[in-house]
Structures are given as structure tokens and as C-alpha cells.
Protein backbone atom coordinates (compact mmCIF):
# COMPACT_ATOMS: atom_id res chain seq x y z
CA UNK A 1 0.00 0.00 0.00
CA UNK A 2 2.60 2.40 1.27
CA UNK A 3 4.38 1.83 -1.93
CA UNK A 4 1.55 2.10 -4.38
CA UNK A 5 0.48 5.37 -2.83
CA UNK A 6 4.24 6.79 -2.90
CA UNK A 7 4.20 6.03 -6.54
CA UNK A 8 0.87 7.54 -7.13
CA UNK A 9 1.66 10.66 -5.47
CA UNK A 10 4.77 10.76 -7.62
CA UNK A 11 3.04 10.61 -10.82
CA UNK A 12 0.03 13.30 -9.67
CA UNK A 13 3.20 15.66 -8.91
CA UNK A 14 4.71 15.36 -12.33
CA UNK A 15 1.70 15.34 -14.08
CA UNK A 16 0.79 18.74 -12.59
CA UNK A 17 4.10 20.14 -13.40
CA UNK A 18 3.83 19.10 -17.06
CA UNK A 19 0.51 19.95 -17.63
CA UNK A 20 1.06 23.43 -15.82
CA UNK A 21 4.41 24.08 -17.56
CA UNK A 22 3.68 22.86 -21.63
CA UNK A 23 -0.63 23.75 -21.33
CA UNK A 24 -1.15 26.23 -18.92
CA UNK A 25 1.67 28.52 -19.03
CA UNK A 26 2.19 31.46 -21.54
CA UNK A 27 2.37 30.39 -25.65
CA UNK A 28 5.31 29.22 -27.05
CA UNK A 29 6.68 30.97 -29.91
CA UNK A 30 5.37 34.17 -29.02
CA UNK A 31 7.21 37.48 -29.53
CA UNK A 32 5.15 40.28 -28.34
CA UNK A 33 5.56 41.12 -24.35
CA UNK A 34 1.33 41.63 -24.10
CA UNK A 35 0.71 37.90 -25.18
CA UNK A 36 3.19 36.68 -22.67
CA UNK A 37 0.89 36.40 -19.99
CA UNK A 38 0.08 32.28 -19.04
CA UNK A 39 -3.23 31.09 -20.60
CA UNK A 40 -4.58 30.32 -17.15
CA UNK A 41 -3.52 33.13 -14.01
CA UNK A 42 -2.82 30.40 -11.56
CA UNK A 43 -0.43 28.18 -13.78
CA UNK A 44 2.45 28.88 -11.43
CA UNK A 45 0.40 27.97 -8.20
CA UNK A 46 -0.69 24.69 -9.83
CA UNK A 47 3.46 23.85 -10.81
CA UNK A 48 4.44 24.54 -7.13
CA UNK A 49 1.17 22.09 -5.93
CA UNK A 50 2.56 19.29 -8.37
CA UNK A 51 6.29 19.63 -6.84
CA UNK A 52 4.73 19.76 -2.89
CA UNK A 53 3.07 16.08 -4.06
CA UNK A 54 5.89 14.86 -5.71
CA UNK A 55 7.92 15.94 -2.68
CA UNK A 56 5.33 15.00 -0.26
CA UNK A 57 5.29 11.24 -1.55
CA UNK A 58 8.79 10.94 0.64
CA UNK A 59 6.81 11.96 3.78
CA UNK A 60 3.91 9.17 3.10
CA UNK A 61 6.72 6.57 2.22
CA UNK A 62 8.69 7.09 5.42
CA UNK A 63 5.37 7.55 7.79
CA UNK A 64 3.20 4.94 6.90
CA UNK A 65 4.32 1.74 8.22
CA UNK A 66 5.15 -1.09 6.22
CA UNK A 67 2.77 -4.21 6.17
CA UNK A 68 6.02 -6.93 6.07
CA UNK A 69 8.01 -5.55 9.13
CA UNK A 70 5.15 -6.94 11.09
């Protein structure tokens, strides 16, 4: 279990970061400083969430305790 959820956690985190990062965030290719602003205002707040889950899936892996040590 403890496992499965580390891993899961892991892959929520990175999937926020890549989703915020390559859809979220400002266009690519685009010169002009007034279309430089990210397609959705909280695209930064939603990268920091997916790095606090990937980071936080350390934290479940060390506290939960593990079902063979028994």
C-alpha cells in the first residue's frame, strides 16, 4: 500500500508540473511582451502544488508503516 500510494503521489506531482508548464503557461513561440501572460492566471500555483506532491510522496513513504516488518 505504502508503496503504491508513494508512486501515485509521484506521478500526480509530475503530471501537474507538465501539464502546468507545456498547457497552462504562456504560448510558445510568441514574440510580443502583451501575449506573454500564461493562458490560465494560476499556472504557477498549480506547478508549485505538483512539486509539494511529488515531494510529499517521501513523507507518506517514510510515515506509513510497512505491512512486512510486522
Amino acid at each position: 500500500m505504502r508503496k503504491g500510494l508513494t508512486i501515485g503521489m509521484i506521478i500526480v506531482g509530475i503530471a501537474l508540473m507538465v501539464i502546468s508548464y507545456f498547457a497552462l503557461s504562456a504560448p510558445w513561440g510568441v514574440e510580443t511582451v502583451s501575449n506573454s501572460e500564461p493562458r490560465m492566471q494560476f499556472a504557477p500555483l498549480v506547478y508549485v502544488l505538483g512539486v509539494m506532491i511529488a515531494i510529499g510522496s517521501a513523507l507518506v513513504y517514510t510515515m506509513l508503516p510497512d505491512r512486512d516488518s510486522d
